[in-house]
PDB file of N, CA and C in Angstrom:
ATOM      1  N   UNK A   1     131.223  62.553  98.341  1.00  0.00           N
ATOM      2  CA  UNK A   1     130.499  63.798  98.212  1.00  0.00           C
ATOM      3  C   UNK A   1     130.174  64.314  99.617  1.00  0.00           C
ATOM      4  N   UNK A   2     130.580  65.538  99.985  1.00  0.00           N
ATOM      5  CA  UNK A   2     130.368  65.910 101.213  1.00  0.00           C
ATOM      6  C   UNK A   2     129.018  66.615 101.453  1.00  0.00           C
ATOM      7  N   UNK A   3     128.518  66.236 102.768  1.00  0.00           N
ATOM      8  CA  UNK A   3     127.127  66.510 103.192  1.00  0.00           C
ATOM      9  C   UNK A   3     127.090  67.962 103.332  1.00  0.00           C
ATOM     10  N   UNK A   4     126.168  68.342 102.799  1.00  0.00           N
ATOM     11  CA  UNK A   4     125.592  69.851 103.172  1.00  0.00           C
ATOM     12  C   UNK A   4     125.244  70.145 104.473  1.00  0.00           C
ATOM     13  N   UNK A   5     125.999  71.462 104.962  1.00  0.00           N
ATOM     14  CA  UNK A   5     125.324  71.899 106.245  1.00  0.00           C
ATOM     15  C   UNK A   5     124.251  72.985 106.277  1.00  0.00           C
ATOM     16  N   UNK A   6     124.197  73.107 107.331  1.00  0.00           N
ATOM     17  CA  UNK A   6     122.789  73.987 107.669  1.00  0.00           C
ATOM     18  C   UNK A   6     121.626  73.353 107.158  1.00  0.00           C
ATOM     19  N   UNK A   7     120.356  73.831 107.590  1.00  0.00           N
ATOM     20  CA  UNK A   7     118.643  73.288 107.072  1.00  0.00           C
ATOM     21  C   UNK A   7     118.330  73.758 105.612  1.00  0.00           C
ATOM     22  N   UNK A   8     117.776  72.795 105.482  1.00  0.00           N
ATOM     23  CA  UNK A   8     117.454  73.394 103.780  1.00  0.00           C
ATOM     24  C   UNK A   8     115.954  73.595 103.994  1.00  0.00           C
ATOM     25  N   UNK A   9     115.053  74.749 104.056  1.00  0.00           N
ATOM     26  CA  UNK A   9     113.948  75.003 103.901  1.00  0.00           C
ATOM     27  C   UNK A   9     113.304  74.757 103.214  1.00  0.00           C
ATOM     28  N   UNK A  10     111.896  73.764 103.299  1.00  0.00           N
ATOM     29  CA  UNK A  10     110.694  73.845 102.615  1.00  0.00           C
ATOM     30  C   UNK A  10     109.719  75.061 102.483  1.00  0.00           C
ATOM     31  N   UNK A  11     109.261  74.843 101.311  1.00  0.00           N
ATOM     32  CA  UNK A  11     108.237  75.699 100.925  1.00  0.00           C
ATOM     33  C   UNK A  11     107.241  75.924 101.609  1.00  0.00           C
ATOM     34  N   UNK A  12     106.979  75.192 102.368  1.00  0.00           N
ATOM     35  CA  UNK A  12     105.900  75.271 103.778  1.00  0.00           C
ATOM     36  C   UNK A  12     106.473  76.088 104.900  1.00  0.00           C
ATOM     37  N   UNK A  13     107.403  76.281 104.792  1.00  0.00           N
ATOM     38  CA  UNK A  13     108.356  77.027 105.865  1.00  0.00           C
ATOM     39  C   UNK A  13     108.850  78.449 105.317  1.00  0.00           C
ATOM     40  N   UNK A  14     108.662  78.842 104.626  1.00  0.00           N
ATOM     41  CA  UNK A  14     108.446  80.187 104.174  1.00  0.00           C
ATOM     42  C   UNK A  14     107.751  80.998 104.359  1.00  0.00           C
ATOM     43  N   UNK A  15     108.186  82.328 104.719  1.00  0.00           N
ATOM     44  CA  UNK A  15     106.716  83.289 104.560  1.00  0.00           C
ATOM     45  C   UNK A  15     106.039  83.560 103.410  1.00  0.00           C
ATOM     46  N   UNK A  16     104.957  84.293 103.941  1.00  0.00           N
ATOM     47  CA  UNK A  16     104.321  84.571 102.215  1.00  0.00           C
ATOM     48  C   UNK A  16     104.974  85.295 101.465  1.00  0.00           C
ATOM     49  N   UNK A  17     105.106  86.519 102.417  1.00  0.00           N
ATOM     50  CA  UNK A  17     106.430  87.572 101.551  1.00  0.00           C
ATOM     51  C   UNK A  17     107.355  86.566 100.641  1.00  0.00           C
ATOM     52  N   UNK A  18     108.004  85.805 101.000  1.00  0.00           N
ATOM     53  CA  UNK A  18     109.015  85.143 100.261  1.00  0.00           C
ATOM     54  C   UNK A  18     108.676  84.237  99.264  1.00  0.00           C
ATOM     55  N   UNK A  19     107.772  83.923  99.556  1.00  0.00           N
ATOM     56  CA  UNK A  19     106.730  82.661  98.417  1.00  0.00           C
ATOM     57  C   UNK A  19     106.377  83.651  97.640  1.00  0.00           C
ATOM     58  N   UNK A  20     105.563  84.403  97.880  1.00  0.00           N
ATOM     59  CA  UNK A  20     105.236  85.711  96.143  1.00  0.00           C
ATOM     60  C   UNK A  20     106.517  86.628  96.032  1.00  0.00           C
ATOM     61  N   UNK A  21     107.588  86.262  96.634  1.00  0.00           N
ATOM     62  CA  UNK A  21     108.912  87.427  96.029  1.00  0.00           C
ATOM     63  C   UNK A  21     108.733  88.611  96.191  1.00  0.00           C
ATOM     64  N   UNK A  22     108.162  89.269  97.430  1.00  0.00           N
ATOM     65  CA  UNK A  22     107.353  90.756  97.593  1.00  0.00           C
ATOM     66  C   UNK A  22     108.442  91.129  98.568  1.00  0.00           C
ATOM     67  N   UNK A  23     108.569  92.397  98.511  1.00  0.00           N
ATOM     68  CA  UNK A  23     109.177  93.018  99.912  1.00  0.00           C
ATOM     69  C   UNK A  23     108.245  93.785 101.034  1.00  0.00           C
ATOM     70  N   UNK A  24     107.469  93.716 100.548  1.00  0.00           N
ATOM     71  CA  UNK A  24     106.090  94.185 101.384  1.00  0.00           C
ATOM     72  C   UNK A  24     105.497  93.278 101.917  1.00  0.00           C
ATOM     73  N   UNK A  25     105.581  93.139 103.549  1.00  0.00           N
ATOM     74  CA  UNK A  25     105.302  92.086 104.128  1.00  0.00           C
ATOM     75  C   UNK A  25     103.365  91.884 104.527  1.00  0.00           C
ATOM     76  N   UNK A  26     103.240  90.630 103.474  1.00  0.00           N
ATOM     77  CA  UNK A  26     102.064  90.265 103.617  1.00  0.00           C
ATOM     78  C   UNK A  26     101.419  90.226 104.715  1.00  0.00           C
ATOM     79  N   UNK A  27     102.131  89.846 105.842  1.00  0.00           N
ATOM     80  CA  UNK A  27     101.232  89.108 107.275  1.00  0.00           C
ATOM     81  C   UNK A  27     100.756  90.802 107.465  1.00  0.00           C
ATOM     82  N   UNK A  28     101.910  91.863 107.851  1.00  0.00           N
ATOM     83  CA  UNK A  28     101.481  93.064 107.885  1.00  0.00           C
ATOM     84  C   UNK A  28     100.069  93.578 107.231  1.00  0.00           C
ATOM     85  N   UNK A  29     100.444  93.644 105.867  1.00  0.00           N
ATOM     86  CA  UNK A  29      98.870  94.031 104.965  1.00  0.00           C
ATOM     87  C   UNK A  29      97.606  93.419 105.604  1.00  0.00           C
ATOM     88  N   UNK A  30      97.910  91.819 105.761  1.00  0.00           N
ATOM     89  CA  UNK A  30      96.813  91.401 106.155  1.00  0.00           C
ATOM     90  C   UNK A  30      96.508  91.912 107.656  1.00  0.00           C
ATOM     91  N   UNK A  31      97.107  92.206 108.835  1.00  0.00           N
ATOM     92  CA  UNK A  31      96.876  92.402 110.000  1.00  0.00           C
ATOM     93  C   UNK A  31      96.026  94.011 110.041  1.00  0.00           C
ATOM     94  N   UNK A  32      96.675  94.737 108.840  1.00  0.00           N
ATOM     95  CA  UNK A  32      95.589  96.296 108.739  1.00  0.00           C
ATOM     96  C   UNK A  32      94.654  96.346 107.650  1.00  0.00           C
ATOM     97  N   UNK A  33      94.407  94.579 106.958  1.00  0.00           N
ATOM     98  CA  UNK A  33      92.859  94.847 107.024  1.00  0.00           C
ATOM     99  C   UNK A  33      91.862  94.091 108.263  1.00  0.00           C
ATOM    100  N   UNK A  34      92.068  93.143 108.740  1.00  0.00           N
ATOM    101  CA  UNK A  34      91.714  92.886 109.780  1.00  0.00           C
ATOM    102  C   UNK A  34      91.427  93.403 110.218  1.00  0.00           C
ATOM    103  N   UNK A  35      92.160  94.754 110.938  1.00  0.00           N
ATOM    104  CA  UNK A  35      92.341  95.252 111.839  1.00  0.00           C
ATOM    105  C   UNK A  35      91.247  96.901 111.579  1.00  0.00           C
ATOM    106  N   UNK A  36      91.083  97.155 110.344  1.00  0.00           N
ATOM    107  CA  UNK A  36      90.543  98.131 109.575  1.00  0.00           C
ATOM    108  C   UNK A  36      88.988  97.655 109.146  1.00  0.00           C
ATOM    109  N   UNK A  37      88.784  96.389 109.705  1.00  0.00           N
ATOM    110  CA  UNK A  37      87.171  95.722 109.550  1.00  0.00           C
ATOM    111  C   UNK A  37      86.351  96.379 108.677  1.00  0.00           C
ATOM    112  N   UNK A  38      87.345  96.071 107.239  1.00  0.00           N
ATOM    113  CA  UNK A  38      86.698  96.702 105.707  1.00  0.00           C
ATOM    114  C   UNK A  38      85.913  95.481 105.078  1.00  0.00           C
ATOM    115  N   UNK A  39      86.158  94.494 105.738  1.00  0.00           N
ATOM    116  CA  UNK A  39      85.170  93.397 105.195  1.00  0.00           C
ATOM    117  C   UNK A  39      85.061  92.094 106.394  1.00  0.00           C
ATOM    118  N   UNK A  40      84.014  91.334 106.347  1.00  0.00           N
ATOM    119  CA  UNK A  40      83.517  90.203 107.690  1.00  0.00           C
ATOM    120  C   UNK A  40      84.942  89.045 106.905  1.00  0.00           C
ATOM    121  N   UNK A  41      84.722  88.653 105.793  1.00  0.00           N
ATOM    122  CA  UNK A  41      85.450  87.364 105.686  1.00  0.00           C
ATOM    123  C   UNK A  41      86.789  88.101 104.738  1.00  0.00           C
ATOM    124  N   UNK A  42      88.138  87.354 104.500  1.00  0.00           N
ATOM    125  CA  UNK A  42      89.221  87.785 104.100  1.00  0.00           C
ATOM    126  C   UNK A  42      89.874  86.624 103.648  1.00  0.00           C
ATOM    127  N   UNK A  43      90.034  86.940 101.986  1.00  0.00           N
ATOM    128  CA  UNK A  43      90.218  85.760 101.354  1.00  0.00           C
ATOM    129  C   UNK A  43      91.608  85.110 101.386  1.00  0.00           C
ATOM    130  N   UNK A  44      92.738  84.387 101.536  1.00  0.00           N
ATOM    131  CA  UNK A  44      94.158  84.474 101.692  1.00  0.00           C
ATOM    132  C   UNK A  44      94.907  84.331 100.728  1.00  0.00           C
ATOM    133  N   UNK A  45      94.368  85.031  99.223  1.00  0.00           N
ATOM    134  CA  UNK A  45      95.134  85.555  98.802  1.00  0.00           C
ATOM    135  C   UNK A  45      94.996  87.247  98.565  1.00  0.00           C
ATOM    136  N   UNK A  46      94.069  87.727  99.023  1.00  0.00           N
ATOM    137  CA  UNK A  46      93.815  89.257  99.078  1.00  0.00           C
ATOM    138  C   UNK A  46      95.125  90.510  99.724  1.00  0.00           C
ATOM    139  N   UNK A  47      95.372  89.904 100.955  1.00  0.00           N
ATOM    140  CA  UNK A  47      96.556  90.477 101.170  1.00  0.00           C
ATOM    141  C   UNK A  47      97.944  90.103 100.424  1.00  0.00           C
ATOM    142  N   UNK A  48      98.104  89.240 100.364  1.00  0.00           N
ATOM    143  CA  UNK A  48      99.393  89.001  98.903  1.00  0.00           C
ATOM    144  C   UNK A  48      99.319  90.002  97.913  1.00  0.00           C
ATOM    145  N   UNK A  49      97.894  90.196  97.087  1.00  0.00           N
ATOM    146  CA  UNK A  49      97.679  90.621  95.845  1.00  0.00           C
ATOM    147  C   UNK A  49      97.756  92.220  96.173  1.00  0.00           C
ATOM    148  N   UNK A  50      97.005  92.962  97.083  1.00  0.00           N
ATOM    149  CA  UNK A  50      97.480  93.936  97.913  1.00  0.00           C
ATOM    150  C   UNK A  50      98.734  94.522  98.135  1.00  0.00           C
ATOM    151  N   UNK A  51      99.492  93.642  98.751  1.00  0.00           N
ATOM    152  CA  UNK A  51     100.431  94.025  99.002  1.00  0.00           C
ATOM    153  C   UNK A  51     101.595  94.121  97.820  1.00  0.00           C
ATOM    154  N   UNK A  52     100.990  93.222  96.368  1.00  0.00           N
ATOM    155  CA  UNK A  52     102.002  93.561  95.024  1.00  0.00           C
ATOM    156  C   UNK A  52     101.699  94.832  94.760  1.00  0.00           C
ATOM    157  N   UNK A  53     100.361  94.669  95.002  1.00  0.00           N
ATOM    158  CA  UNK A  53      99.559  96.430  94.331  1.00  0.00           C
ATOM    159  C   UNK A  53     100.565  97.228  94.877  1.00  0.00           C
ATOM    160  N   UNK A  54     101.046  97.509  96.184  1.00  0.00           N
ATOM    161  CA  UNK A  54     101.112  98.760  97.125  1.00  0.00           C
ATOM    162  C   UNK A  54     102.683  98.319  96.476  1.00  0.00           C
ATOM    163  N   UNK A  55     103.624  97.398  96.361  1.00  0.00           N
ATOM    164  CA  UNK A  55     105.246  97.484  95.960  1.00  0.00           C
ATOM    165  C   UNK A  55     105.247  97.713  94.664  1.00  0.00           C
ATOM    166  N   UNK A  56     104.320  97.654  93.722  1.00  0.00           N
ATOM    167  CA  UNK A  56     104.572  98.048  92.399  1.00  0.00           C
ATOM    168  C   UNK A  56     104.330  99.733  91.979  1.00  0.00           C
ATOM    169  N   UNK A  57     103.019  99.948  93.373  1.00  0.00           N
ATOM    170  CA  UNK A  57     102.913 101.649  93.237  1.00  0.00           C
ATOM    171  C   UNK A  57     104.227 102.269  93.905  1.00  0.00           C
ATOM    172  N   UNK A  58     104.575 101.761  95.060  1.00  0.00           N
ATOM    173  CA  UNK A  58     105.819 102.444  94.953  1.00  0.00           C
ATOM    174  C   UNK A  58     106.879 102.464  94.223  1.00  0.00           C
ATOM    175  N   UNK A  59     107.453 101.567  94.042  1.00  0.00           N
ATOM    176  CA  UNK A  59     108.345 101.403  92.561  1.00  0.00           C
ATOM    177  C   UNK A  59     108.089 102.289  91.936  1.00  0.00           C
ATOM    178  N   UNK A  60     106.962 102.399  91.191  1.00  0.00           N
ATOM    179  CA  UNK A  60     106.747 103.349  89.779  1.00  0.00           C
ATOM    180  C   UNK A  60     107.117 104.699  90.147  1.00  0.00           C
ATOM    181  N   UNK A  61     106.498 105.489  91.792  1.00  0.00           N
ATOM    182  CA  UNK A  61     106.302 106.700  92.074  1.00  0.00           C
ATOM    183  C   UNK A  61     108.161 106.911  92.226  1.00  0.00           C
ATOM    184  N   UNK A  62     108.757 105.628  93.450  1.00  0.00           N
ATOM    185  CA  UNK A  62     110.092 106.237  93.168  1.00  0.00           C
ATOM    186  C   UNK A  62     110.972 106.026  91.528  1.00  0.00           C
ATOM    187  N   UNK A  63     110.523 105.340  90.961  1.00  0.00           N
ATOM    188  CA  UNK A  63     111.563 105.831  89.525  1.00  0.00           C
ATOM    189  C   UNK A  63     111.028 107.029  88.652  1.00  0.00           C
ATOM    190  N   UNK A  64     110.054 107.354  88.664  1.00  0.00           N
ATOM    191  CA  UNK A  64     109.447 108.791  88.867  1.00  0.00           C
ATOM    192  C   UNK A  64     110.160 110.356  88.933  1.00  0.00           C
ATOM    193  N   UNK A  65     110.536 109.438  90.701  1.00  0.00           N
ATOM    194  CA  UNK A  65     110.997 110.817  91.132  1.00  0.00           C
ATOM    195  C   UNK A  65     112.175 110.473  91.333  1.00  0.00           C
ATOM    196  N   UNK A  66     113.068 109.817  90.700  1.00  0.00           N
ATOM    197  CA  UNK A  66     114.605 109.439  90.565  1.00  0.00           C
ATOM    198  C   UNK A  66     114.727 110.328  89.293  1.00  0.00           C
ATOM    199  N   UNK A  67     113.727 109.894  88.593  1.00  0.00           N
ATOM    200  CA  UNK A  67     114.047 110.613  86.693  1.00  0.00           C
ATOM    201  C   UNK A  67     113.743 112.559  87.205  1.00  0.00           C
ATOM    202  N   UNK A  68     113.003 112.621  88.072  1.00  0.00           N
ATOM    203  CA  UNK A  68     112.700 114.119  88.087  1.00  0.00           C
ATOM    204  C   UNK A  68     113.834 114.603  88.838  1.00  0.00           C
ATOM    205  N   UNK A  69     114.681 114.127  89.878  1.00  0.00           N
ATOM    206  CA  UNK A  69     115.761 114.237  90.985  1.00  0.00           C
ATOM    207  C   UNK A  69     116.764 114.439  89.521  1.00  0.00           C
ATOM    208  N   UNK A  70     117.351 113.696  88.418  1.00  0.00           N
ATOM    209  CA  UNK A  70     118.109 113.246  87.366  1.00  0.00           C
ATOM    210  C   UNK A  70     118.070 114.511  86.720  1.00  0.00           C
ATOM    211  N   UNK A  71     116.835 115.095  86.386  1.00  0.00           N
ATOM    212  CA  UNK A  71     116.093 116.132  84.963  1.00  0.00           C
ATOM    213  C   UNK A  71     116.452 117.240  85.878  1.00  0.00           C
ATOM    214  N   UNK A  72     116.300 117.454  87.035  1.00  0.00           N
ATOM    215  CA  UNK A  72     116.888 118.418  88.179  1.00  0.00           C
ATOM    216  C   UNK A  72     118.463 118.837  88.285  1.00  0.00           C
ATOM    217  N   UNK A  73     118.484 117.742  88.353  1.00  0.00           N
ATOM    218  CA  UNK A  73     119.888 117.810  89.059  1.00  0.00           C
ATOM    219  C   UNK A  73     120.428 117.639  90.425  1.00  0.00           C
ATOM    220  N   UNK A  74     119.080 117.264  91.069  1.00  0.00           N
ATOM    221  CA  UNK A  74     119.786 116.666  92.525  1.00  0.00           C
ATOM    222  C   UNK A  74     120.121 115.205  92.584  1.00  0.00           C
ATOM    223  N   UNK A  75     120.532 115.330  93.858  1.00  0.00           N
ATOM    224  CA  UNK A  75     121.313 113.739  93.860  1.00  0.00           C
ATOM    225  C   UNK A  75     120.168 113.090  94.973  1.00  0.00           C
ATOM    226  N   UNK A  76     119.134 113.684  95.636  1.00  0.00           N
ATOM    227  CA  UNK A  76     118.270 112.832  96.441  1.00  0.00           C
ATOM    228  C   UNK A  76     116.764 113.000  96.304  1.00  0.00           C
ATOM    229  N   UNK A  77     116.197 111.837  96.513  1.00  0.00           N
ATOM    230  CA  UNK A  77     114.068 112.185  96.474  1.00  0.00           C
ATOM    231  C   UNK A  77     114.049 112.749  97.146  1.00  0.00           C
ATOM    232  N   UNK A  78     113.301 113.917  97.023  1.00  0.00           N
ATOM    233  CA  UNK A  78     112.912 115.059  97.807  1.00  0.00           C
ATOM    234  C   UNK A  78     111.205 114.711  98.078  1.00  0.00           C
ATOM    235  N   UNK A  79     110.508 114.891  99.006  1.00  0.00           N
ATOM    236  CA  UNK A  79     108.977 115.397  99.480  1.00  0.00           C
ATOM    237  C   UNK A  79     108.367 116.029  97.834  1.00  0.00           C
ATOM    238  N   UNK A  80     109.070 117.167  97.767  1.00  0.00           N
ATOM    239  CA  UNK A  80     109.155 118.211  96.161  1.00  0.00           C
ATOM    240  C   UNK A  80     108.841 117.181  95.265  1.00  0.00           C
ATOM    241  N   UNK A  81     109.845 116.223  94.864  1.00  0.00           N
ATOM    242  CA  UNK A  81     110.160 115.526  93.991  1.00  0.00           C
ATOM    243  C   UNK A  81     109.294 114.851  93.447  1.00  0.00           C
ATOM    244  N   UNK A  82     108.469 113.901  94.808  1.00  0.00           N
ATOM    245  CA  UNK A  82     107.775 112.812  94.797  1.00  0.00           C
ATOM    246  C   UNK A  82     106.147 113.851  93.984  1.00  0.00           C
ATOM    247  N   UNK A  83     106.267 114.656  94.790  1.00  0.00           N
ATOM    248  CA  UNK A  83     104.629 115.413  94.596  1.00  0.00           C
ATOM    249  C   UNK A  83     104.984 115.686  92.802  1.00  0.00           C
ATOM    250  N   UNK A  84     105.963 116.291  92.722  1.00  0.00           N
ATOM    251  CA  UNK A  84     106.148 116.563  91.063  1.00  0.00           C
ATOM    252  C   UNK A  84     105.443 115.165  89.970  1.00  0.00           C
ATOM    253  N   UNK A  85     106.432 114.664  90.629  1.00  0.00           N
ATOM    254  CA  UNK A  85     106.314 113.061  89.912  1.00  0.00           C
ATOM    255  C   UNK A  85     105.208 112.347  89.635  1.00  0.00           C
ATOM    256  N   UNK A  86     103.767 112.403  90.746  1.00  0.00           N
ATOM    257  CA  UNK A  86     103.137 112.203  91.119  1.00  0.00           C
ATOM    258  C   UNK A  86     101.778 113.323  90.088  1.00  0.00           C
ATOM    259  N   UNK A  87     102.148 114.539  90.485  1.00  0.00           N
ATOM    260  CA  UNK A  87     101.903 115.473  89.451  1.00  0.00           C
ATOM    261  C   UNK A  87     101.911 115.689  88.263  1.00  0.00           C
ATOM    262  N   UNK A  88     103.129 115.104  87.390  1.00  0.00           N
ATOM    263  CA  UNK A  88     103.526 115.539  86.246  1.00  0.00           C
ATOM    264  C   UNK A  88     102.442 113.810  85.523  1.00  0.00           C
ATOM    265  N   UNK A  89     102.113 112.882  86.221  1.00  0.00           N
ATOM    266  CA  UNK A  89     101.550 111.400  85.572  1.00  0.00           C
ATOM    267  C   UNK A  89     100.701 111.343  85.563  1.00  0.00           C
ATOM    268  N   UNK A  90      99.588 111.393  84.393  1.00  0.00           N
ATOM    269  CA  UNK A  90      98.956 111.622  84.201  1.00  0.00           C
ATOM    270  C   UNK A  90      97.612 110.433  85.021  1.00  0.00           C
ATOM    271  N   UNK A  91      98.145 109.322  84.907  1.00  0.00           N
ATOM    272  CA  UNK A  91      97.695 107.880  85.722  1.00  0.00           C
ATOM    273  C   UNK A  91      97.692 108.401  87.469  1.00  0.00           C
ATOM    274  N   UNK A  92      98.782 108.655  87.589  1.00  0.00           N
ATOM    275  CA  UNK A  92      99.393 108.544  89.308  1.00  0.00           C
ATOM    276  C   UNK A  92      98.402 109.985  89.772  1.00  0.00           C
ATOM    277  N   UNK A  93      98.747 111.330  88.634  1.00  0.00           N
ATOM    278  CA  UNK A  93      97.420 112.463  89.435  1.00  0.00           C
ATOM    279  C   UNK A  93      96.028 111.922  89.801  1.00  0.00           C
ATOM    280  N   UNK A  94      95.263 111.104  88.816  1.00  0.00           N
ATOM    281  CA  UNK A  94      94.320 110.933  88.784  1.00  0.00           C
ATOM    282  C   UNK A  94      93.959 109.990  89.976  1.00  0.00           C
ATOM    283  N   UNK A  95      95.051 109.051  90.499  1.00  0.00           N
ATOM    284  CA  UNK A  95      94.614 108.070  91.220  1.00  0.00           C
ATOM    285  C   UNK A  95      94.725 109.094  92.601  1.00  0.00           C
ATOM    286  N   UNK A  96      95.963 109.772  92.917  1.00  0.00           N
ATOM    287  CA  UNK A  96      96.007 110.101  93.755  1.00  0.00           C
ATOM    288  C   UNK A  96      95.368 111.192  94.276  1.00  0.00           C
ATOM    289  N   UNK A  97      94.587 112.006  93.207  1.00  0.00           N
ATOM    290  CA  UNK A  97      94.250 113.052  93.402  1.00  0.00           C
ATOM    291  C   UNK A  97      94.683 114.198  93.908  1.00  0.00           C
ATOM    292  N   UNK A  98      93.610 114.211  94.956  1.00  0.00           N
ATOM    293  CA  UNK A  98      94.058 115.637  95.729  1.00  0.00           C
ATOM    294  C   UNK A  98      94.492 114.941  97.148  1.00  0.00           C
ATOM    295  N   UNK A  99      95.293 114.738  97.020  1.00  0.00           N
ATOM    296  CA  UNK A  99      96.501 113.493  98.509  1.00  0.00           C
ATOM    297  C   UNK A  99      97.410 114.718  98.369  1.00  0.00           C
ATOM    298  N   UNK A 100      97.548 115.119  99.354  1.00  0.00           N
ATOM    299  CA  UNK A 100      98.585 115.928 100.142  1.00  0.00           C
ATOM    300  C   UNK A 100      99.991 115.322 100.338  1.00  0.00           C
ATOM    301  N   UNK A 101     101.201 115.903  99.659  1.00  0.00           N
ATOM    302  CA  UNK A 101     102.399 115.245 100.308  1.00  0.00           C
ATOM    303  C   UNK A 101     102.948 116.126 101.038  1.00  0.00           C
ATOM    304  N   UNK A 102     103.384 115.808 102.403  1.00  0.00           N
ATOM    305  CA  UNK A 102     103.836 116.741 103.064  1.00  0.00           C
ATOM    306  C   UNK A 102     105.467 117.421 102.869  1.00  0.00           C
ATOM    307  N   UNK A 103     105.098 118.449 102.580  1.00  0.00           N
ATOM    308  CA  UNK A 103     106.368 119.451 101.772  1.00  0.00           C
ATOM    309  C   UNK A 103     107.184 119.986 103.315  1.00  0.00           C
ATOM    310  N   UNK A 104     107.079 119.882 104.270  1.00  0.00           N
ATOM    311  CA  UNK A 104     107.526 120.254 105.093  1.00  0.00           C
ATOM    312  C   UNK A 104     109.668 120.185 105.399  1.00  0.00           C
ATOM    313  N   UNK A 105     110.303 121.176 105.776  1.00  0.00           N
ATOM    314  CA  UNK A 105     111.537 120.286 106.115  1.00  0.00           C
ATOM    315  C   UNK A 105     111.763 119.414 106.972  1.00  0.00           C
ATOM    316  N   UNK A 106     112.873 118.982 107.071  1.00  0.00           N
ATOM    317  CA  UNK A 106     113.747 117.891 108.023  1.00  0.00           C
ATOM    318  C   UNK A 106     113.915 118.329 108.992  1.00  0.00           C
ATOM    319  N   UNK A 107     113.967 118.438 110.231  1.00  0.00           N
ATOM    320  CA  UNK A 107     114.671 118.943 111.613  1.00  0.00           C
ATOM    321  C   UNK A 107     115.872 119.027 111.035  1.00  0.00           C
ATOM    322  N   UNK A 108     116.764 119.584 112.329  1.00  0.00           N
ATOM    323  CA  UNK A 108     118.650 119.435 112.166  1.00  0.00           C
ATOM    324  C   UNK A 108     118.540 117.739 112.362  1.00  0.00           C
ATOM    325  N   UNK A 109     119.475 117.255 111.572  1.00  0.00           N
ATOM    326  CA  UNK A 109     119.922 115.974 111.535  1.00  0.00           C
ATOM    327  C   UNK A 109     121.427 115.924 113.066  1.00  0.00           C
TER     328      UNK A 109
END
């Protein structure tokens, strides 16, 4: 039986991102609350749980505005799109309120 190459990583050797399966990098979250001195002590799983919060709100807002891009007829998320999306949910208005998305254009590419 031939030996395996390369290191095989322990679970101790992982980031957190990768230990909770997030693409939203925990150490980050945690460094802007720290850094945002919204509270004296910071529990270590607060930024993990945080940071699912903030990848699951995006998720939702972009399939949202994929289905409104779809019901449209364009082929890309637009600024437009997102605010619609955001607009048209009855959950997502309320949370977001009155949050400004900036409708502005693109420079020349």
């Amino acid at each position: 039986m031939p030996k395996k190459r390369g290191r095989q990583r322990s679970s101790r050797h992982r980031s957190r991102t990768a230990r909770a399966e997030l693409s939203f990098s925990v150490s980050h979250v945690e460094y802007l609350l720290r850094k945002g001195h919204y509270a004296q002590r910071l529990s270590s799983s607060a930024p993990v749980f945080l940071a699912a919060i903030i990848q699951d709100l995006t998720s939702k807002v972009l399939e949202l505005a994929g289905n409104e891009a779809q019901n449209t007829g364009q082929r890309y998320i637009t600024p437009e799109l997102v605010d619609m999306a955001i607009h048209n949910n009855a959950l997502l208005s309320g949370f977001f309120g009155m949050t400004t998305i900036s409708l502005e254009a693109p420079g020349p590419r």
